[in-house]
Protein backbone atom coordinates (compact mmCIF):
# COMPACT_ATOMS: atom_id res chain seq x y z
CA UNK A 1 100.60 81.83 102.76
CA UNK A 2 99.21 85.48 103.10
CA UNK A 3 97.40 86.68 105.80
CA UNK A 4 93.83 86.44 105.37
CA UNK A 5 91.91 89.05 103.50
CA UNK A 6 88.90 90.98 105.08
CA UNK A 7 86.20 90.07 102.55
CA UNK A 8 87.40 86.15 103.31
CA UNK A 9 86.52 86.35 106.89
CA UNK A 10 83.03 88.17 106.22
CA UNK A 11 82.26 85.31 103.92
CA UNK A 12 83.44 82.48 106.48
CA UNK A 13 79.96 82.57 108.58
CA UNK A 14 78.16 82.22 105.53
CA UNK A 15 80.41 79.06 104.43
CA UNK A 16 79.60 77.65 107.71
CA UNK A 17 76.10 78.09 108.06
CA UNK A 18 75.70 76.28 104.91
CA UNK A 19 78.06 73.60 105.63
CA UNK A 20 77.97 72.95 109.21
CA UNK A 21 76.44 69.04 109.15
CA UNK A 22 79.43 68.38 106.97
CA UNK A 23 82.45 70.32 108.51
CA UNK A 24 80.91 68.50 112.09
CA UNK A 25 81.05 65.14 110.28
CA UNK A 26 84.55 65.79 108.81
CA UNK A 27 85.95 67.04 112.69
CA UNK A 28 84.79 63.61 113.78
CA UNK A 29 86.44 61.71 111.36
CA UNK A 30 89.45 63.72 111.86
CA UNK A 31 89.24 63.20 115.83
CA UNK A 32 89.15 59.61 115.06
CA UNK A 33 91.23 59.12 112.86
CA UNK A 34 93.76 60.70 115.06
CA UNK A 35 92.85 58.55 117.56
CA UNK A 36 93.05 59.04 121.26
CA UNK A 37 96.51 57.65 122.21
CA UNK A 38 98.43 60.58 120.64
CA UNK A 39 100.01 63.64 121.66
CA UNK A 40 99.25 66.67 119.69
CA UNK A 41 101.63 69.68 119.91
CA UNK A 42 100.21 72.85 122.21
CA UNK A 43 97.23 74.43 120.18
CA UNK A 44 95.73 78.65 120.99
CA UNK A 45 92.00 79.02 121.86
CA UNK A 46 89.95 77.98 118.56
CA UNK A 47 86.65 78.88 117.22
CA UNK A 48 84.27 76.68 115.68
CA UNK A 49 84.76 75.98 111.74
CA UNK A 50 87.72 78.57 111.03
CA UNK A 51 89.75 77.07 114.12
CA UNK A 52 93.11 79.25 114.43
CA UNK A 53 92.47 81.75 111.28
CA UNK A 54 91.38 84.47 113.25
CA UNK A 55 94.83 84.67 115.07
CA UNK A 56 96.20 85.40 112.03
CA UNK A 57 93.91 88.00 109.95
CA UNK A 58 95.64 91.40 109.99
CA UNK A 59 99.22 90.44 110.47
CA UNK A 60 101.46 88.79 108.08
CA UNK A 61 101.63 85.10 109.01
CA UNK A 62 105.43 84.31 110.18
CA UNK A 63 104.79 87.16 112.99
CA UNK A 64 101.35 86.18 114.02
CA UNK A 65 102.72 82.63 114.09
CA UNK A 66 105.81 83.60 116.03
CA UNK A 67 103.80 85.69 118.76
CA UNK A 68 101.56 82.69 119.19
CA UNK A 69 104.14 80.77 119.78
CA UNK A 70 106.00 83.00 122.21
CA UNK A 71 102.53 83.66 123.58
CA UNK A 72 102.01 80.14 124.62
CA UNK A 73 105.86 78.61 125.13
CA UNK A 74 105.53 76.43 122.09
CA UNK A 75 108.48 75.39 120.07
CA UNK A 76 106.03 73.51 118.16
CA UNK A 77 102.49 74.49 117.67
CA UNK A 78 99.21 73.23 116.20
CA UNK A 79 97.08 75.21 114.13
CA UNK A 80 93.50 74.10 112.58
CA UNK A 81 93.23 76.85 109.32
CA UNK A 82 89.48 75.63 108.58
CA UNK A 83 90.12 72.05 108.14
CA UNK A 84 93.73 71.97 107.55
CA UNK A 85 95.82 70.91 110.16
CA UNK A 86 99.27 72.79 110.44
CA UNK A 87 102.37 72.41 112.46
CA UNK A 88 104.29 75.18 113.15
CA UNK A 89 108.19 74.50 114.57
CA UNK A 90 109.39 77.73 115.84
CA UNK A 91 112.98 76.61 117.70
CA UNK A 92 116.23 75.14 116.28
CA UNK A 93 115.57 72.11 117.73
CA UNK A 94 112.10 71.71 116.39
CA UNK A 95 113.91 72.77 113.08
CA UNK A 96 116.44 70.07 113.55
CA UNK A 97 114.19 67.53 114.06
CA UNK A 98 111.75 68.07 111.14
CA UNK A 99 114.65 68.77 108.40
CA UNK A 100 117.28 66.29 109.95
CA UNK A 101 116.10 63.37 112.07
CA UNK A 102 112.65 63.41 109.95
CA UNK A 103 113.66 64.92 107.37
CA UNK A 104 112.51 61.66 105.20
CA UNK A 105 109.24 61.77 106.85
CA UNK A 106 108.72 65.33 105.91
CA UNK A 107 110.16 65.48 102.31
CA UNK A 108 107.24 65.81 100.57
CA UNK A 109 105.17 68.72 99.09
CA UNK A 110 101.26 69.48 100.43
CA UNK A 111 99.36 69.71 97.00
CA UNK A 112 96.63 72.33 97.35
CA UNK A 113 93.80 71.81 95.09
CA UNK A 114 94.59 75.52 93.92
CA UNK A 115 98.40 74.02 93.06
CA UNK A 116 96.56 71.17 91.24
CA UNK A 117 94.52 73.50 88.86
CA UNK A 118 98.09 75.71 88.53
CA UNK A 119 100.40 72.94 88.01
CA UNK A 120 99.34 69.27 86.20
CA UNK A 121 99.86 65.59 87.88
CA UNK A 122 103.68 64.12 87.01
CA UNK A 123 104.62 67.75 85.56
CA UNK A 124 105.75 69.47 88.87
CA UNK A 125 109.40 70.83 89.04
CA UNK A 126 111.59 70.34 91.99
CA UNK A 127 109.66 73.31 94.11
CA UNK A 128 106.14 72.11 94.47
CA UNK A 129 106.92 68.07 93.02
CA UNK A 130 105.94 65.38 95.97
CA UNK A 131 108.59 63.15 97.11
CA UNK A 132 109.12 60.14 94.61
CA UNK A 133 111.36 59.26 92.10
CA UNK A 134 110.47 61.58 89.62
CA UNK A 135 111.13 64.40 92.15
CA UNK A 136 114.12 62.52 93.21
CA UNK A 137 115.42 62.69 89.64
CA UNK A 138 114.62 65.96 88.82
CA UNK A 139 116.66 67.25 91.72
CA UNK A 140 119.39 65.62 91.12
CA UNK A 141 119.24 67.27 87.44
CA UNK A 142 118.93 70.95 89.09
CA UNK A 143 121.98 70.06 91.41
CA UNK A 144 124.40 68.19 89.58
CA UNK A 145 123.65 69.32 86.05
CA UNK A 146 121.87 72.95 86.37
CA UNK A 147 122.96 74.47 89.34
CA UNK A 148 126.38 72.95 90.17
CA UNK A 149 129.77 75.19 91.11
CA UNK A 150 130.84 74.93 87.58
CA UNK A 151 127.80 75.55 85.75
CA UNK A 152 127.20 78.71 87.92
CA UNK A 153 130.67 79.78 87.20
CA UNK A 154 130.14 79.35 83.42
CA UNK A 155 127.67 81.96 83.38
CA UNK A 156 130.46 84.27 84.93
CA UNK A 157 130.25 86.71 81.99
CA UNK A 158 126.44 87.41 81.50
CA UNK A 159 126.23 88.34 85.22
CA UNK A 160 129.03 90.69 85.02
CA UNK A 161 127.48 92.55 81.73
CA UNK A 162 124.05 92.55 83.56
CA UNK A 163 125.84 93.85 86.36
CA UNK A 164 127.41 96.57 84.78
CA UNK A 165 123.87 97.58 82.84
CA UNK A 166 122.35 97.75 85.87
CA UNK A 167 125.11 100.26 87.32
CA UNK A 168 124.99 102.02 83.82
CA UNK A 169 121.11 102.63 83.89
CA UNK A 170 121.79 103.90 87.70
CA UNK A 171 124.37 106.54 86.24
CA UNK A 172 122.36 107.64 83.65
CA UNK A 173 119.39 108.49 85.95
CA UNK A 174 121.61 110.67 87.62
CA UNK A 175 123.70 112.14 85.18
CA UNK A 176 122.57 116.04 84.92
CA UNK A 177 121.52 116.81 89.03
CA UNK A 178 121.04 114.09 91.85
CA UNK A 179 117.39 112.58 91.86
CA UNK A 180 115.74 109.69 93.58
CA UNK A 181 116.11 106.66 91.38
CA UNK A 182 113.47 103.71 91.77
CA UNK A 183 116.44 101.64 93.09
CA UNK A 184 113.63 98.28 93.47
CA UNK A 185 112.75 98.66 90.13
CA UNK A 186 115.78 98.79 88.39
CA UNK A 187 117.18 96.06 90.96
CA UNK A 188 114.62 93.82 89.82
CA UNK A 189 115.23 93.94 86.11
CA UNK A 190 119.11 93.25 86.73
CA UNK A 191 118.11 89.99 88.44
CA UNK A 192 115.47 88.57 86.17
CA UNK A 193 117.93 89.65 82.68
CA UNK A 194 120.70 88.24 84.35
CA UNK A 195 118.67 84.97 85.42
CA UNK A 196 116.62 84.41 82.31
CA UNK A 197 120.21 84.63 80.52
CA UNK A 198 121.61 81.98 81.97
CA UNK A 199 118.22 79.97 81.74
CA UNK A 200 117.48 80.37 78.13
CA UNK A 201 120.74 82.11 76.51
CA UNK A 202 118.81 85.94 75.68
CA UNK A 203 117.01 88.36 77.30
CA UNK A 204 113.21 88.17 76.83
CA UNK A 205 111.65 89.88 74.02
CA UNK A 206 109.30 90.94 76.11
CA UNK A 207 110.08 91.10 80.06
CA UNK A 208 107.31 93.52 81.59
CA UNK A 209 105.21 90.43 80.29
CA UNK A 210 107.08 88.05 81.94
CA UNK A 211 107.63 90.09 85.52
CA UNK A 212 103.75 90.66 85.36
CA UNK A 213 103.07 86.81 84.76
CA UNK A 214 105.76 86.32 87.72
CA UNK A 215 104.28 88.83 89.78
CA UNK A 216 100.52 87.65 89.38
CA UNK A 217 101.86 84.04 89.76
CA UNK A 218 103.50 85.01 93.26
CA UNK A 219 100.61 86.59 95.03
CA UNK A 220 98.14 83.15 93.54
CA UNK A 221 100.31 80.95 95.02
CA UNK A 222 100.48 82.78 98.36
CA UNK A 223 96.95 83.72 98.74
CA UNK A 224 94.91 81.32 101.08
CA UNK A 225 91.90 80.35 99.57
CA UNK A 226 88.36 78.87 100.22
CA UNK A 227 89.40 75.82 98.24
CA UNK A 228 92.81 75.46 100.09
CA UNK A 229 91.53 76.18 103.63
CA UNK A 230 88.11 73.48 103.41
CA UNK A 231 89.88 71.09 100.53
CA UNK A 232 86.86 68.91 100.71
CA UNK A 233 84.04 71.18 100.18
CA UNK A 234 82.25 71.73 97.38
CA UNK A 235 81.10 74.59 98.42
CA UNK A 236 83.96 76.44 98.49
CA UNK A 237 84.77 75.34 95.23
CA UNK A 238 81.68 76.77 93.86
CA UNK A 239 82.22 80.33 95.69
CA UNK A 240 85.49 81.43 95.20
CA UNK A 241 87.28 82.83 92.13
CA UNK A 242 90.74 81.22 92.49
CA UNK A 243 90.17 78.45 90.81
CA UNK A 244 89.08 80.14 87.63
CA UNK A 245 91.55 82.95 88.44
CA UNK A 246 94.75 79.76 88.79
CA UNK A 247 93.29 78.04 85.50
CA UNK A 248 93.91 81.21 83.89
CA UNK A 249 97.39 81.52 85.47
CA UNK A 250 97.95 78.53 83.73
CA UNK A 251 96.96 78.80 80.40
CA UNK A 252 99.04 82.38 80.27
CA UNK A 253 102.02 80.55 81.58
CA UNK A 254 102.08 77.59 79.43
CA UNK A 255 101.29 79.78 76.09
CA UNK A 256 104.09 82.01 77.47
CA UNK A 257 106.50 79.28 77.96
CA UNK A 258 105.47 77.53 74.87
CA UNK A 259 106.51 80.78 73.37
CA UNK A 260 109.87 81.14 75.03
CA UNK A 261 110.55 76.96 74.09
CA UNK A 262 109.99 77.65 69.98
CA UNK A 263 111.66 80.95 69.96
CA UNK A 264 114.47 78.94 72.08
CA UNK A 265 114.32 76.18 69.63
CA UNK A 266 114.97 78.98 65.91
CA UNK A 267 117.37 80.84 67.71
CA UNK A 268 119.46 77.43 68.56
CA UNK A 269 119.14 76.26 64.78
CA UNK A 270 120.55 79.42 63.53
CA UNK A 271 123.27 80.01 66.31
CA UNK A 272 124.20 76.18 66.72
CA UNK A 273 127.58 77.19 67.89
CA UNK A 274 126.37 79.19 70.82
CA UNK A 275 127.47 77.95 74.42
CA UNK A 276 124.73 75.79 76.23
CA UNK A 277 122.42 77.40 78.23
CA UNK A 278 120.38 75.43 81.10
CA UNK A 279 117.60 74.94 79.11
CA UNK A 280 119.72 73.35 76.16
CA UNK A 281 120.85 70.96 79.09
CA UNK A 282 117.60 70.28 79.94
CA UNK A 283 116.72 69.56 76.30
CA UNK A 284 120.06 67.52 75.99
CA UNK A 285 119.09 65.29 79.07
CA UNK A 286 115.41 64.58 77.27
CA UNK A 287 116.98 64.01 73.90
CA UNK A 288 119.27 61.70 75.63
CA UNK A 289 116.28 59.61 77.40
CA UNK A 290 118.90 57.70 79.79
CA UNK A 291 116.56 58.29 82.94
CA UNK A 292 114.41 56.01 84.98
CA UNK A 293 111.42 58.51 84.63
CA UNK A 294 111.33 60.11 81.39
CA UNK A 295 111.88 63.85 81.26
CA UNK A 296 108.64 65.43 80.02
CA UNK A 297 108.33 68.21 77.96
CA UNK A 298 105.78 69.57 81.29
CA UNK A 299 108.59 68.81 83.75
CA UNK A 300 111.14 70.59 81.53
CA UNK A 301 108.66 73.94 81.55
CA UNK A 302 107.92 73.32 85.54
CA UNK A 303 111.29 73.06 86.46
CA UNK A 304 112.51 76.69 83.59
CA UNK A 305 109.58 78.00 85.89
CA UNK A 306 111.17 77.49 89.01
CA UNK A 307 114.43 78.59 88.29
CA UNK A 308 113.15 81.86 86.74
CA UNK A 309 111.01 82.39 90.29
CA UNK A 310 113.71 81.32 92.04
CA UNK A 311 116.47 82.68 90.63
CA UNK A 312 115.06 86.36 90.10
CA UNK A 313 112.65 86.97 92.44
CA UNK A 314 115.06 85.64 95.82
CA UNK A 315 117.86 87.81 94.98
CA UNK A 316 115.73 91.20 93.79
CA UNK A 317 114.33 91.00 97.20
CA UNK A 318 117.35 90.36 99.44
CA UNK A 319 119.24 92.72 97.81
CA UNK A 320 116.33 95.22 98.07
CA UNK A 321 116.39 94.55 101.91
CA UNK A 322 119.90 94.80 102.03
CA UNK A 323 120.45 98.67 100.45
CA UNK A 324 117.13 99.68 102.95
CA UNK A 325 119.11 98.32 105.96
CA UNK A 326 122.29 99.90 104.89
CA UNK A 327 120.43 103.40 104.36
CA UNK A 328 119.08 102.88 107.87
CA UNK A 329 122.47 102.05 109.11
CA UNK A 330 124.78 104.88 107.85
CA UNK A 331 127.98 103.63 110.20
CA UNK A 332 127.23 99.96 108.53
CA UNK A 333 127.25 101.56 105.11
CA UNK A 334 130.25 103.95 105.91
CA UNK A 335 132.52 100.50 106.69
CA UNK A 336 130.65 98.42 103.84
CA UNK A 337 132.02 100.95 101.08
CA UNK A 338 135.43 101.68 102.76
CA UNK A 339 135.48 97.97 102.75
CA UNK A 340 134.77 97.64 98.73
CA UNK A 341 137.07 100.69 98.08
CA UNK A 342 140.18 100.31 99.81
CA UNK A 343 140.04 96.45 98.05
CA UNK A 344 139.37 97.71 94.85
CA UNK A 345 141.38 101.00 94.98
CA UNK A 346 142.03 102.17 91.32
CA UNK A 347 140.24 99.40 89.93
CA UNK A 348 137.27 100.59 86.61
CA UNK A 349 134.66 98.25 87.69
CA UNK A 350 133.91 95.10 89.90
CA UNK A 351 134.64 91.31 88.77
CA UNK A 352 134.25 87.88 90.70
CA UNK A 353 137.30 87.80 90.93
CA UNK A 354 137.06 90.24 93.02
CA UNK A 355 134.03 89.15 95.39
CA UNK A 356 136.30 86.13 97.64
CA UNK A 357 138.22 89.63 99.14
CA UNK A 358 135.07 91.59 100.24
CA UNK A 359 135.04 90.21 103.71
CA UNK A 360 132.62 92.73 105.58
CA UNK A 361 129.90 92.76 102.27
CA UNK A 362 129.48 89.02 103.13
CA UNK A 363 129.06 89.29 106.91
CA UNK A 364 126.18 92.24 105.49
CA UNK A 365 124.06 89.65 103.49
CA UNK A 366 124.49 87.10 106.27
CA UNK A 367 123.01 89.56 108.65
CA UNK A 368 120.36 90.81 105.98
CA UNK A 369 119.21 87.73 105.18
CA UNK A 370 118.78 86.48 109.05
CA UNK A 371 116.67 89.70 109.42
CA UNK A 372 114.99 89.19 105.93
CA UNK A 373 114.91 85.75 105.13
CA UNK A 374 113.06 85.59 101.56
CA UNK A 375 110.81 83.12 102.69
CA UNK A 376 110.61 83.72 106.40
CA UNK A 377 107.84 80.47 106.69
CA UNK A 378 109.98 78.15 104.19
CA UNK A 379 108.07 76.44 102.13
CA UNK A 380 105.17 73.91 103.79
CA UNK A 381 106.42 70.30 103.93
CA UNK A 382 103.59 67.60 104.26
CA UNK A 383 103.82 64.48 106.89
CA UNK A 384 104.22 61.24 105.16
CA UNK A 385 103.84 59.07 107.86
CA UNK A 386 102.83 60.32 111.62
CA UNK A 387 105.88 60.47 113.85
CA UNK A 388 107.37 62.08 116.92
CA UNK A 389 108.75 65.97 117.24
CA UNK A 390 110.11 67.40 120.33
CA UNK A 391 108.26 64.36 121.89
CA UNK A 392 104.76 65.32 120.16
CA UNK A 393 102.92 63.11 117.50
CA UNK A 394 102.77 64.87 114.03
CA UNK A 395 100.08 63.04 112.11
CA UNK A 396 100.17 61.77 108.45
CA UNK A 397 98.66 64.86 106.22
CA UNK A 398 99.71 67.33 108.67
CA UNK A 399 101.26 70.81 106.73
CA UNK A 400 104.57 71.59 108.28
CA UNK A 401 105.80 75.28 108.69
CA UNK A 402 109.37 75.80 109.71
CA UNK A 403 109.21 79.42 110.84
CA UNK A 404 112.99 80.53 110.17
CA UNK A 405 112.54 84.32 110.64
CA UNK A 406 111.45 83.90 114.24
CA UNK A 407 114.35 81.11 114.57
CA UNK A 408 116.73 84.26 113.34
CA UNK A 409 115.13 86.73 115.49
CA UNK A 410 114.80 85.01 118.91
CA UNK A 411 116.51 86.24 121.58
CA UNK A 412 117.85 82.51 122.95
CA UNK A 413 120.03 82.29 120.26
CA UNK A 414 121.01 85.97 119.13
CA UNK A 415 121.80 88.95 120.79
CA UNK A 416 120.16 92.52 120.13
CA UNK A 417 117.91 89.87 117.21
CA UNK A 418 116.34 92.89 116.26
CA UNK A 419 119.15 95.09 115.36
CA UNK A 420 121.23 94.75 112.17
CA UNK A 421 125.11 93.72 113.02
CA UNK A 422 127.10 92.18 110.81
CA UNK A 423 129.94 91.98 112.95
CA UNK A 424 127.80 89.43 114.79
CA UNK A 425 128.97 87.12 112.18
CA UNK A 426 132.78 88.44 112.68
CA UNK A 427 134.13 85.55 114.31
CA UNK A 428 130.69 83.18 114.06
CA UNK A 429 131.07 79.65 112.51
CA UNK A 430 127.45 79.60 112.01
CA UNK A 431 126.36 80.05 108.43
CA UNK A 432 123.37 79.17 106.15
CA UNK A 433 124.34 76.05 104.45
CA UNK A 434 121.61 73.77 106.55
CA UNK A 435 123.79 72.55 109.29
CA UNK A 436 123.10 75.90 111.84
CA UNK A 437 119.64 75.07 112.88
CA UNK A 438 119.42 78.61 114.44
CA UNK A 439 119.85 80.27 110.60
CA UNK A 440 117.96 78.68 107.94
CA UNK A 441 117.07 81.21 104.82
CA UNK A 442 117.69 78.60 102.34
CA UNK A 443 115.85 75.77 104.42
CA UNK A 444 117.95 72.35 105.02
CA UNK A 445 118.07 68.35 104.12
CA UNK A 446 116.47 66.85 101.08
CA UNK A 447 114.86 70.50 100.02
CA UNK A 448 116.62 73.07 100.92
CA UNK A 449 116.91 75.15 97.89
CA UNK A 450 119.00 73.80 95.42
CA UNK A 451 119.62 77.42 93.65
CA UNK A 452 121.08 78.89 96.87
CA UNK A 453 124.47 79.53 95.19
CA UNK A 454 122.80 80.88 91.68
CA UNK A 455 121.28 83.00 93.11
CA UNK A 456 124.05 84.72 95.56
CA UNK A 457 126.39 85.46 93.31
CA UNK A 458 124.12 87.77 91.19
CA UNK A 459 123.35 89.46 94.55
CA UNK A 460 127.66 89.68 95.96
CA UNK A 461 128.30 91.41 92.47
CA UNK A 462 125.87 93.35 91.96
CA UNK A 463 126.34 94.75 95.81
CA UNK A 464 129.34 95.33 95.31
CA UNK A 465 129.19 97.28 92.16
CA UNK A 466 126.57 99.51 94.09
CA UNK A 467 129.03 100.64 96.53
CA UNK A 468 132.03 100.83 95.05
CA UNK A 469 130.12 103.40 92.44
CA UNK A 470 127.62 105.03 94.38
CA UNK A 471 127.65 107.04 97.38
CA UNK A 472 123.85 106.65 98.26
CA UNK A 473 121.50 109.61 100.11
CA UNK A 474 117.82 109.46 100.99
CA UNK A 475 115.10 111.88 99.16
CA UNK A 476 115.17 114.98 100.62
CA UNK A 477 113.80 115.59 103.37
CA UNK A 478 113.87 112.13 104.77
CA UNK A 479 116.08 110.54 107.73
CA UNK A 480 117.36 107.84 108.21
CA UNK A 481 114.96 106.32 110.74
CA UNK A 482 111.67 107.92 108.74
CA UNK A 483 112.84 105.04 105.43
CA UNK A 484 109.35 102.36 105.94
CA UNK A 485 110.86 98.81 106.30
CA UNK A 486 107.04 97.70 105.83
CA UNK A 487 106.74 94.00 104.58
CA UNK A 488 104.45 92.48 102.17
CA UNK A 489 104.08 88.82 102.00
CA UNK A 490 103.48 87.37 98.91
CA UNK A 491 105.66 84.01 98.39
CA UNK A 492 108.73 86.21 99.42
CA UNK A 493 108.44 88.82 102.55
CA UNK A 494 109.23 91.91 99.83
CA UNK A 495 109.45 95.28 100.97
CA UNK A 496 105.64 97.22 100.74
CA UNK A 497 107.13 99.91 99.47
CA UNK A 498 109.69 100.46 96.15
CA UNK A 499 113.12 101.80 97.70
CA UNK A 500 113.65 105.08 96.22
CA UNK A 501 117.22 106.75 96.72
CA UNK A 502 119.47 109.33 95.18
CA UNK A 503 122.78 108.28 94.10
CA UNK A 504 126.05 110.15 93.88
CA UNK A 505 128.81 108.91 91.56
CA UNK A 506 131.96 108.59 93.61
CA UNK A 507 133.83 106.15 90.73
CA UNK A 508 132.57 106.49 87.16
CA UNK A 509 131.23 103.77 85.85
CA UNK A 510 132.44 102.47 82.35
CA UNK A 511 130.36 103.07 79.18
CA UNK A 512 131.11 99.74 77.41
């Protein structure tokens, strides 16, 4: 969810003017269906028709949410967005309680009627899919089949050739005098090759068509629209341009896929020795039809969607984040690269092998990714059935946010939150595996992000290989403190700005 766009609000007392009788009608079925016996979490000041939105035009939403909150003392908060109604749990505890002791109660998925045009009925993958059996199932596919230690570790060898490509194309660019490189850019192709590899067994024929499709797709999903923000008007429906900009999201996406699953399909016929990739497991599991809900060939493209989002876009960004706060952190940089190089001392390159002895370059993404989480709001969870928070009532229908950057960053449970330590994590049992309520990047209980472990080892090697080869300066000119750490929030809190820096070769990196 993005914060709301300027030409949105201008149209909002237009919206309302025409569709007042029915947004007052709607409030008092909404009142009374609530009913008067519950307790409602602490709510801001509200104006009529947009409710809360105006709190949170001009500032990305996980800090205008967490400034409310500290504003007004509440853990958890209600929000009315027009006429959705949205929790926000801003504390460990109200963490714990939504994604542990109700975790059941808030397992499911809020389908937006801009998700519905993007994404059919009974074909959603294990990101967007509402709690049932069929979500239930696929999950259990992406965990124990997909995205399990051993099938991660099978793909040991593409990430370590994508790895060293990556730190190849870096060398080359500064191979005759030292120039800025567009470090973002280059980051980002490493992580979608090295992710689409392992998902489909090649590289895309064509990837600046896919990381444009990915890229438009992000920003859709995160934009809040008319449609999304009064779901039962018409109206807004008949004003706004998502929905015919999401059906043609669509369309691109499922030619594009249907592309990807035929060319998969020849190049498996003629190389029918070749190891299986996920999507052949996919494809095995359908062929094999020994599943309660069958496997669609829908479900199959949802959930190769996912993975690729996930898998690429998650660890481009964090890793992004992670070279910006080392470049603003020279005495952190200075002990992550002794750190590499004393381990590796003589070595020609980095391995995984290698990655279980880099002690400090794991306490850096720890810290990086409490400062950065990818997805500093989660993703929303939907109440099932109304129940009890931190002693409030949570209604049925009500859109949860679990804001875990402002869990990361407050001051009760971290010292100096603003300020990027790793050595905070030095003798720290708390990690990010969903049991530390007070660090949360990957989210916890039934959907915390089943990829979390796909998608950090591609980000440990290629760090490492970074510093080990590189010594790493800023454009000329530039200090330390002057490098913008601006955000943009599209699905992922990326940086606004491409990270441009010069690198030095201190070890030469291999040809072959």
């Amino acid at each position: 969810m993005a914060a709301l766009p300027l030409h949105l609000l201008l149209l909002l007392p237009l919206l309302a003017a025409v569709s007042f009788l029915w947004l007052r009608r709607a409030s008092s079925r909404r009142r009374c269906g609530d009913g008067p016996h519950l307790r409602l979490p602490p709510s801001p000041w509200a104006l009529p028709v947009i409710g809360h939105l105006h709190h949170l035009a001009g500032a990305l939403p996980h800090r205008a949410m967490r400034d409310l909150a500290s504003r007004h003392g509440a853990a958890l908060m209600l929000l009315r967005l027009g006429g959705l109604r949205v929790v926000v749990a801003s504390s460990a505890a109200a963490a714990e309680e939504v994604m542990r002791a109700r975790d059941l109660e808030f397992a499911t998925r809020p389908v937006t009627r801009m998700v519905r045009l993007a994404i059919p009925a009974g074909a959603e993958g294990v990101i967007f899919g509402p709690y049932g059996e069929r979500w239930r199932q696929t999950r259990k596919i992406c965990t124990v089949e997909l995205l399990s230690a051993r099938r991660v570790q099978s793909f040991r060898t593409i990430r370590e050739e994508e790895a060293r490509r990556l730190l190849r194309s870096v060398a080359a660019s500064s191979s005759s005098a030292p120039a800025p490189v567009n470090l973002s850019e280059l980051i980002t192709v490493y992580a979608a090759d090295s992710s689409v590899r392992a998902i489909v067994g090649s590289r895309l024929k064509d990837r600046d068509t896919f990381l444009a499709q990915l890229e438009r797709g992000l920003k859709l999903f995160a934009r809040l629209s008319l449609p999304d923000i009064f779901p039962s008007s018409r109206l807004a429906m008949l004003v706004s341009r998502m929905p015919g900009r999401m059906k043609r999201h669509r369309e691109e996406a499922e030619a594009y896929m249907d592309d990807l699953l035929r060319e998969h399909e020849e190049s498996r016929v003629a190389d029918g020795g070749k190891e299986e990739d996920l999507l052949d497991v996919l494809l095995r599991i359908q062929r094999e039809g020994d599943l309660q809900v069958p496997l669609t060939s829908d479900t199959i493209k949802s959930v190769v969607g996912d993975m690729f989002a996930g898998g690429s876009e998650t660890a481009a960004t964090t890793l992004q984040w992670i070279m910006a706060e080392l470049m603003r952190n020279p005495r952190v940089m200075e002990k992550a690269q002794d750190g590499v190089r004393r381990a590796l001392a003589g070595r020609q390159t980095v391995t995984e092998d290698d990655i279980g002895n880099l002690h400090y370059i794991h306490l850096v993404i720890k810290e990086a990714l409490r400062l950065h989480p990818p997805l500093p709001l989660l993703l929303p969870r939907e109440c099932r059935r109304t129940c009890q928070v931190l002693g409030y009532d949570v209604p049925v229908g009500t859109i949860v946010f679990v804001n875990a950057w402002a869990i990361a960053t407050d001051p009760r449970y971290w010292d100096k939150p603003e300020e990027f330590v790793p050595e905070r994590f030095e003798h720290s049992e708390i990690d990010f595996k969903g049991t530390d309520f007070e660090f949360l990047p990957f989210g916890a209980g039934r959907r915390m992000c089943p990829g979390m472990a796909f998608g950090l080892v591609h980000l440990e090697l290629a760090l490492a290989g970074l510093l080990y080869h590189f010594d790493w300066e800023l454009p000329l000119g530039m200090k330390a403190e002057d490098l913008d750490m601006t955000e943009e929030m599209g699905v992922t809190a990326r940086r606004l700005k491409d990270l441009r820096l010069v690198p030095v070769v201190r070890v030469p990196v291999p040809v072959d």
